[in-house]
Protein backbone atom coordinates (compact mmCIF):
# COMPACT_ATOMS: atom_id res chain seq x y z
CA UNK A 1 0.00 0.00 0.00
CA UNK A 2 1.54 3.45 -1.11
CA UNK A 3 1.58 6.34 1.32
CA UNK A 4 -0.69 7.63 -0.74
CA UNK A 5 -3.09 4.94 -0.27
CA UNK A 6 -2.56 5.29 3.35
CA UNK A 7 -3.36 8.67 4.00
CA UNK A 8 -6.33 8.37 2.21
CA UNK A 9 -7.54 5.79 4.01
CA UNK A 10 -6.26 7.57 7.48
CA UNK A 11 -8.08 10.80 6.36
CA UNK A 12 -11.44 8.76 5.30
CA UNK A 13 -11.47 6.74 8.78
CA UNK A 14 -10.81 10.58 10.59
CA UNK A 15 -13.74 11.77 9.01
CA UNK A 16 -16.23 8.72 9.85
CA UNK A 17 -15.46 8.71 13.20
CA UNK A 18 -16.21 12.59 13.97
CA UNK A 19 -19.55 12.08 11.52
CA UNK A 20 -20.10 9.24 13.98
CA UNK A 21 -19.48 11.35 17.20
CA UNK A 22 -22.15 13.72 15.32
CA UNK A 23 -24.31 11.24 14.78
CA UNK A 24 -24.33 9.40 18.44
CA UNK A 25 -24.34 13.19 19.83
CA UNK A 26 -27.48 14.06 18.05
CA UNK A 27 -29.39 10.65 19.28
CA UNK A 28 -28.11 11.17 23.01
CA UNK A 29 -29.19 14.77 23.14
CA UNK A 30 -32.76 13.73 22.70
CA UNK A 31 -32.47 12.56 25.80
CA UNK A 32 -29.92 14.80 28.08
CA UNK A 33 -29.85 18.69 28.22
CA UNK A 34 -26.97 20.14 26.23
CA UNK A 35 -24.02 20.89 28.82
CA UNK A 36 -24.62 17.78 30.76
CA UNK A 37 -23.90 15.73 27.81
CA UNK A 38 -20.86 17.58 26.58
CA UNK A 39 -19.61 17.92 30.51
CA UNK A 40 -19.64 14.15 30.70
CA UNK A 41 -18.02 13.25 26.84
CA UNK A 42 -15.75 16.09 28.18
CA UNK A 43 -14.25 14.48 30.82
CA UNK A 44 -14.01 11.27 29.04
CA UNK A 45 -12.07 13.04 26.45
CA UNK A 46 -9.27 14.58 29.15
CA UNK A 47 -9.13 11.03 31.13
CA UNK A 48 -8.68 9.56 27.16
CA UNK A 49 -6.39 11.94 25.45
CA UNK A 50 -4.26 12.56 28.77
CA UNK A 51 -3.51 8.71 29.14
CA UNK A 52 -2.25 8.33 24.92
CA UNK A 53 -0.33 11.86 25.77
CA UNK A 54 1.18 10.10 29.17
CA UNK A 55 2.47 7.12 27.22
CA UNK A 56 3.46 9.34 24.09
CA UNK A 57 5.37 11.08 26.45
CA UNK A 58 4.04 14.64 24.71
CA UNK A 59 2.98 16.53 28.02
CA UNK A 60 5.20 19.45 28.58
CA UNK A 61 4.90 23.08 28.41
CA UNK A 62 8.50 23.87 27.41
CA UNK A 63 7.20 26.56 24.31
CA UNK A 64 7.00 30.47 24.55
CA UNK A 65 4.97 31.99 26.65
CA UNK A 66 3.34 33.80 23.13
CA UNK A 67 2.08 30.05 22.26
CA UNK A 68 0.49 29.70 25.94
CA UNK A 69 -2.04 33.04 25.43
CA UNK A 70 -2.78 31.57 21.80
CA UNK A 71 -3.86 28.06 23.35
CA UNK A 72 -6.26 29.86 25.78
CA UNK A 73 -7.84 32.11 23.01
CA UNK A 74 -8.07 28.62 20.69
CA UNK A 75 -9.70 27.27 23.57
CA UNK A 76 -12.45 30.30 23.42
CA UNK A 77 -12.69 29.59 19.86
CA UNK A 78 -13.63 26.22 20.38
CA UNK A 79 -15.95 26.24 23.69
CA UNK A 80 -17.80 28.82 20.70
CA UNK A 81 -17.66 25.98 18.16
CA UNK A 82 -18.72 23.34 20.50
CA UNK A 83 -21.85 25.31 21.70
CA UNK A 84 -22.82 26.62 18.47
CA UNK A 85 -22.36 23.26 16.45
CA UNK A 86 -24.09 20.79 18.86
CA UNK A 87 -26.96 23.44 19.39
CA UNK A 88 -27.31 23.07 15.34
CA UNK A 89 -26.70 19.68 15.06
CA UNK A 90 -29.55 19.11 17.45
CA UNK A 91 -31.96 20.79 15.61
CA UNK A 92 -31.27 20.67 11.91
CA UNK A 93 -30.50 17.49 9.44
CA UNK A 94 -27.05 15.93 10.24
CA UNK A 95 -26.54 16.24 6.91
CA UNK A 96 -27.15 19.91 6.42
CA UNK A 97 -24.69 20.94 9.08
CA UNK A 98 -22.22 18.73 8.08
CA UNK A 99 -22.27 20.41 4.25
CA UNK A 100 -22.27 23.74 6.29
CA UNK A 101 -18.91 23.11 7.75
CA UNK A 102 -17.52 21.51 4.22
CA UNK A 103 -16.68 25.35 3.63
CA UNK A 104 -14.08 25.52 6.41
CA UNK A 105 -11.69 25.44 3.69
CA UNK A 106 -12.56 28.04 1.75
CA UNK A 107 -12.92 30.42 5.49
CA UNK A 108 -9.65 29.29 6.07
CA UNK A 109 -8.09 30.69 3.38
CA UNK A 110 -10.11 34.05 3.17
CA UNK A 111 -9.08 34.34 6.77
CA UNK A 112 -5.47 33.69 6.41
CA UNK A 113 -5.67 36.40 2.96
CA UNK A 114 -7.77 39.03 5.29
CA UNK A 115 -5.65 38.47 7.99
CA UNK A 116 -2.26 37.48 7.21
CA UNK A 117 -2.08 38.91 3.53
CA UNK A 118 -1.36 35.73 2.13
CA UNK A 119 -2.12 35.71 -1.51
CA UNK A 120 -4.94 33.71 -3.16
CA UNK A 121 -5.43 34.98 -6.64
CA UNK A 122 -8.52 35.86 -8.64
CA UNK A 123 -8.89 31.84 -8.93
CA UNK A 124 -9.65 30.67 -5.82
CA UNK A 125 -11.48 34.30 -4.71
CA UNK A 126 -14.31 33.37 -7.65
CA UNK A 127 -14.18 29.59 -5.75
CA UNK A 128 -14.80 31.03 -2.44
CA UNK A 129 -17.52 33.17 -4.04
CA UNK A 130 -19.60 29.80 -5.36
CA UNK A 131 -18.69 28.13 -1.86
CA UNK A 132 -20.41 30.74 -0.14
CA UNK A 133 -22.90 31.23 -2.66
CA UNK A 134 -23.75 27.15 -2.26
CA UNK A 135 -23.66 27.75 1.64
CA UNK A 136 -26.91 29.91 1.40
CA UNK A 137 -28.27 27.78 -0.63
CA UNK A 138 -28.63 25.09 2.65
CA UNK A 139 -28.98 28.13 5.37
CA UNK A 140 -31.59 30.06 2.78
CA UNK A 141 -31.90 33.77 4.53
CA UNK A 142 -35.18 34.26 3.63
CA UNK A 143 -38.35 33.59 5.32
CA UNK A 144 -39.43 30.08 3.42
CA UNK A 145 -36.53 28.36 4.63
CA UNK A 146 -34.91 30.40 7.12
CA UNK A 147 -34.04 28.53 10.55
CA UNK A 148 -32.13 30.83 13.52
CA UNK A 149 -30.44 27.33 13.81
CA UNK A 150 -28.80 27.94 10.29
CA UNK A 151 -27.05 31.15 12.25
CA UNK A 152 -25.64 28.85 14.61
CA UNK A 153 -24.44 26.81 12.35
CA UNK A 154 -22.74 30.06 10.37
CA UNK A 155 -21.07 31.02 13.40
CA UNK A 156 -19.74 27.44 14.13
CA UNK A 157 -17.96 27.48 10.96
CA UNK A 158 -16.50 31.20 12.06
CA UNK A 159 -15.36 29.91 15.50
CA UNK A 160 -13.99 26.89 13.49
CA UNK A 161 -12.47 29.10 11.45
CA UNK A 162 -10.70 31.33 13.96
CA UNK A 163 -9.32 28.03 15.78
CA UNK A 164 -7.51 27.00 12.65
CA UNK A 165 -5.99 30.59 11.97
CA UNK A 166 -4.93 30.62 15.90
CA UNK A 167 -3.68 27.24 15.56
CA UNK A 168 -1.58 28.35 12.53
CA UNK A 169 0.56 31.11 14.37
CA UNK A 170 1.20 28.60 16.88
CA UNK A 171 5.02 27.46 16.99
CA UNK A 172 6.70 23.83 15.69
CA UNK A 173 7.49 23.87 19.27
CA UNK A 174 3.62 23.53 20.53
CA UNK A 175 2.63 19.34 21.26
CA UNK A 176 0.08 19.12 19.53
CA UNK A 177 -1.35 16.20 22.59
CA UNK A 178 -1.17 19.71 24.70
CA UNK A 179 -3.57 21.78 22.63
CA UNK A 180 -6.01 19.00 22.71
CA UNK A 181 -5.95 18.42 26.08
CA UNK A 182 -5.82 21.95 27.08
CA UNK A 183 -9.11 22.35 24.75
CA UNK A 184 -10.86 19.40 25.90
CA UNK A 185 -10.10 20.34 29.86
CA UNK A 186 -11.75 23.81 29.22
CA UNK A 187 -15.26 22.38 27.33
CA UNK A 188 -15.31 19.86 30.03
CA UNK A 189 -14.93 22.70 32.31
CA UNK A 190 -17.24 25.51 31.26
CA UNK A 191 -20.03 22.69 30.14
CA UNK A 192 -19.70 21.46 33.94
CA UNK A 193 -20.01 24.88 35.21
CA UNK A 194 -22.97 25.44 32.76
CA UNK A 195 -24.87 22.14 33.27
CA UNK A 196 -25.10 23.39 36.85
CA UNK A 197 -27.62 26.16 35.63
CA UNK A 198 -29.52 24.38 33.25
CA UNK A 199 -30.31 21.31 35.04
CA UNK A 200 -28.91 17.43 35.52
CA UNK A 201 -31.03 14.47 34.45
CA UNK A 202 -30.47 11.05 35.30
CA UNK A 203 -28.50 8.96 32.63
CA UNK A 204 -29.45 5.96 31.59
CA UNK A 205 -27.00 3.11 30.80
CA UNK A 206 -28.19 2.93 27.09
CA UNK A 207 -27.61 6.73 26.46
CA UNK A 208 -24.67 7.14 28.96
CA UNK A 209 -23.10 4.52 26.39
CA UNK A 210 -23.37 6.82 23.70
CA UNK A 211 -21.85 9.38 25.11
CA UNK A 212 -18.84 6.75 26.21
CA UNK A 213 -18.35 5.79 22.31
CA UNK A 214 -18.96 9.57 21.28
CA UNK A 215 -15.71 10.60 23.64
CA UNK A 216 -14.18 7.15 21.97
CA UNK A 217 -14.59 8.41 18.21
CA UNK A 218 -13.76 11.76 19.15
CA UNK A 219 -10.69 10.64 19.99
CA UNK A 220 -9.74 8.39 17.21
CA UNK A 221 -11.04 11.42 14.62
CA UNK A 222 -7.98 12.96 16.37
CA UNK A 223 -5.73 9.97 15.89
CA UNK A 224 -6.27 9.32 12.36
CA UNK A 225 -6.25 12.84 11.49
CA UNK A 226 -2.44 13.14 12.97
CA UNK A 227 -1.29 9.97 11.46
CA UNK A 228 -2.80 11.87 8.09
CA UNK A 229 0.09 14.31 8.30
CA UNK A 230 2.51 11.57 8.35
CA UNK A 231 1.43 9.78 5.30
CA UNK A 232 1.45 10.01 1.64
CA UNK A 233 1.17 13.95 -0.20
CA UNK A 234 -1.24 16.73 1.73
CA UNK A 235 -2.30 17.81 -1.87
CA UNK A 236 -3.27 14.19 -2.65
CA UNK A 237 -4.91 13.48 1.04
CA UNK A 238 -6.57 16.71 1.94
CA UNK A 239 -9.30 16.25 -0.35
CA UNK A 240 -10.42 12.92 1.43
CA UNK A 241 -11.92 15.13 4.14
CA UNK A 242 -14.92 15.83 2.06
CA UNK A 243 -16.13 12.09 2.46
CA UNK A 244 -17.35 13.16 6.10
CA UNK A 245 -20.64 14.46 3.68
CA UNK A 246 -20.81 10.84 2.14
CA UNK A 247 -21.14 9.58 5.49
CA UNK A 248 -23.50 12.10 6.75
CA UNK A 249 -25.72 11.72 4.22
CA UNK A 250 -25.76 7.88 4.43
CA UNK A 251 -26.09 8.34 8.49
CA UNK A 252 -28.73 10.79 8.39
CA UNK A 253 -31.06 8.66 6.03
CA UNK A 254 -30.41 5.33 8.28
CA UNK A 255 -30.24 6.74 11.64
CA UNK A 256 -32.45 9.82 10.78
CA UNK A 257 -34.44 8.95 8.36
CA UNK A 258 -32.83 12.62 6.93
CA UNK A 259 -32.58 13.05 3.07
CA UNK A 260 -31.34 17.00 1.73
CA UNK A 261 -33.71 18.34 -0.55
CA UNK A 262 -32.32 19.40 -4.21
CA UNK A 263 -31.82 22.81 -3.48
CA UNK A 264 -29.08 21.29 -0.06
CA UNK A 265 -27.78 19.43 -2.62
CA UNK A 266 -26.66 21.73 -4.88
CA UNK A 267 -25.14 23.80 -2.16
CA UNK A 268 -23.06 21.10 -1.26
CA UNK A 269 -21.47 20.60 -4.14
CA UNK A 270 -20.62 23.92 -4.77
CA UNK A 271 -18.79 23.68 -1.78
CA UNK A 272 -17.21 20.77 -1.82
CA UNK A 273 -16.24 21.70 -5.76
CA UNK A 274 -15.21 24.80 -4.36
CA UNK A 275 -13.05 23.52 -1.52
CA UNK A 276 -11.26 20.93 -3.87
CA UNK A 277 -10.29 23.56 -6.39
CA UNK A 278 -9.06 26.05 -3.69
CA UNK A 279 -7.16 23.02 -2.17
CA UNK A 280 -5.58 21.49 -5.23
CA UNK A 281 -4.73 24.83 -6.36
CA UNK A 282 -3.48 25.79 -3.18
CA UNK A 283 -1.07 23.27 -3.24
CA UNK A 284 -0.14 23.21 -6.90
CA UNK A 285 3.60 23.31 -7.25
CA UNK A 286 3.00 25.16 -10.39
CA UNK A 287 3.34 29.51 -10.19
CA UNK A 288 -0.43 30.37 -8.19
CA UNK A 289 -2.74 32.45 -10.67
C-alpha cells in the first residue's frame, strides 16, 4: 500500500469517526440537556487523550509563553464551536450541518488572505464566491426556509475558522497532545459549570453509552487525522476530508431517516467543488494564478 493509499484511508477513517461522534451526539441529546452531555463526553475526552499523551510522552509546556495566550484564546474559539455546532446539530439534518462546515476550507483561506495577507489569486477568490454562494443555498436567509439554527451553524464554521488561523501562528514547538488536552479540559470545564444552571437528568445506561463511544470516536477522529500528516502527499490526502458528507448523508437517512432536498444538494457541491479547487490549487507546485 503506497503512502498515498494510506493517508487516504487515514483521512477517510478521521472523518467517519467525527460524523459518527455527530451522529451518536445528536441521538443522546434527545435525551440529556446540552451541557450535561458535553460535561460528561468532556471528561471522558481529558481522562482519554491525557492517558495516549502520558504514554506518548508529549505533556510538557517547554514553548513560549506567546504560544500559551494563543492556546487559551483557541480554547475560546472552540468552547464557541462546541456550543454553536451541537446546538445546530440538534436541531437541523445531520446532513445539512455537516455540508455547512464543508466550507471551512474556503474560510480558512479568506481568513489567512484578510488576515495574514497571504495571496490567493482571482482563482480561488471566484471559488470562495460559489462556496459561499452554495452555503446559502442550505442556510436560505429568507423567510421560506430560514431557521435561527442555520445562524448557529454560520457562526460554528467562524469559530472553526478562527481556531484554525490561531492554531496556525502557533510554533513547531507547541505538542500538539497539549492543545487537545488543554481544549478538551476547558469544554469539560465551562459545560460542567454550565450544566449546573440548566439542570442534571439522570442517565441511563443505554444513552450514557453513547456518550462513552462519542468521547471514543472523538478521539480516534484525532488519531487518524495526525497519522494523516505523516502519510502520503497533503495535496493528494486533503481532499479525502470531504467524504465526512458521504457519510452524513448515508447516516442521516439510516439513523435519521434525513434526506437533503435538491436545493441542499446543490449547495453542497458547490462547496465541496469549491473547496477541492481552492485546495488542489493551493497546493499546486506550479506559479499560483
Amino acid at each position: 500500500m503506497t503512502p498515498n493509499t494510506k493517508g487516504a484511508l487515514l483521512m477517510m477513517g478521521s472523518m467517519a469517526a467525527f460524523t459518527l461522534n455527530d451522529t451518536l451526539v445528536k441521538v443522546a441529546l434527545q435525551d440529556l440537556p446540552l451541557f450535561q452531555l458535553v460535561a460528561i463526553r468532556g471528561v471522558l475526552a481529558v481522562i482519554l487523550v491525557y492517558l495516549l499523551a502520558r504514554s506518548l510522552g508529549a505533556l510538557h509546556l517547554n514553548f513560549p509563553h506567546h504560544d500559551k495566550w494563543l492556546i487559551a484564546l483557541r480554547c475560546i474559539a472552540e468552547l464557541s464551536a462546541t456550543f454553536f455546532f451541537l446546538t445546530a446539530l440538534k436541531n437541523m439534518p445531520l446532513a445539512n450541518v455537516t455540508a455547512v462546515l464543508q466550507a471551512l476550507p474556503l474560510t480558512v483561506t479568506l481568513g489567512a488572505a484578510l488576515l495574514f495577507s497571504e495571496h490567493i489569486g482571482w482563482r480561488r477568490a471566484l471559488a470562495i464566491a460559489l462556496g459561499f454562494a452554495g452555503m446559502l443555498l442550505i442556510v436560505r436567509p429568507g423567510p421560506a426556509g430560514f431557521s435561527v439554527y442555520s445562524v448557529y451553524a454560520l457562526i460554528a464554521v467562524a469559530s472553526v475558522t478562527a481556531r484554525d488561523l490561531i492554531t496556525r501562528r502557533m510554533s513547531a514547538d507547541v505538542p500538539s497532545m497539549v492543545v487537545t488536552l488543554a481544549t478538551s479540559a476547558s469544554i469539560a470545564l465551562a459545560a460542567a459549570v454550565a450544566s449546573v444552571l440548566e439542570g442534571w437528568v439522570p442517565v441511563s445506561v443505554a444513552t450514557g453509552s453513547l456518550v462513552a463511544a462519542a468521547a471514543v470516536f472523538v478521539l480516534m477522529g484525532y488519531l487518524f487525522s495526525v497519522m494523516v500528516m505523516r502519510q502520503g502527499d497533503v495535496g493528494f490526502v486533503a481532499p479525502f476530508r470531504y467524504s465526512s458528507l458521504i457519510w452524513a448523508l448515508g447516516l442521516g437517512w439510516a439513523v435519521f431517516g434525513e434526506w437533503p432536498d435538491n436545493l441542499t444538494m446543490l449547495g453542497a457541491v458547490l462547496i465541496v467543488g469549491a473547496g477541492l479547487f481552492t485546495l488542489l490549487r493551493g497546493r499546486s507546485r506550479q506559479p499560483v494564478e
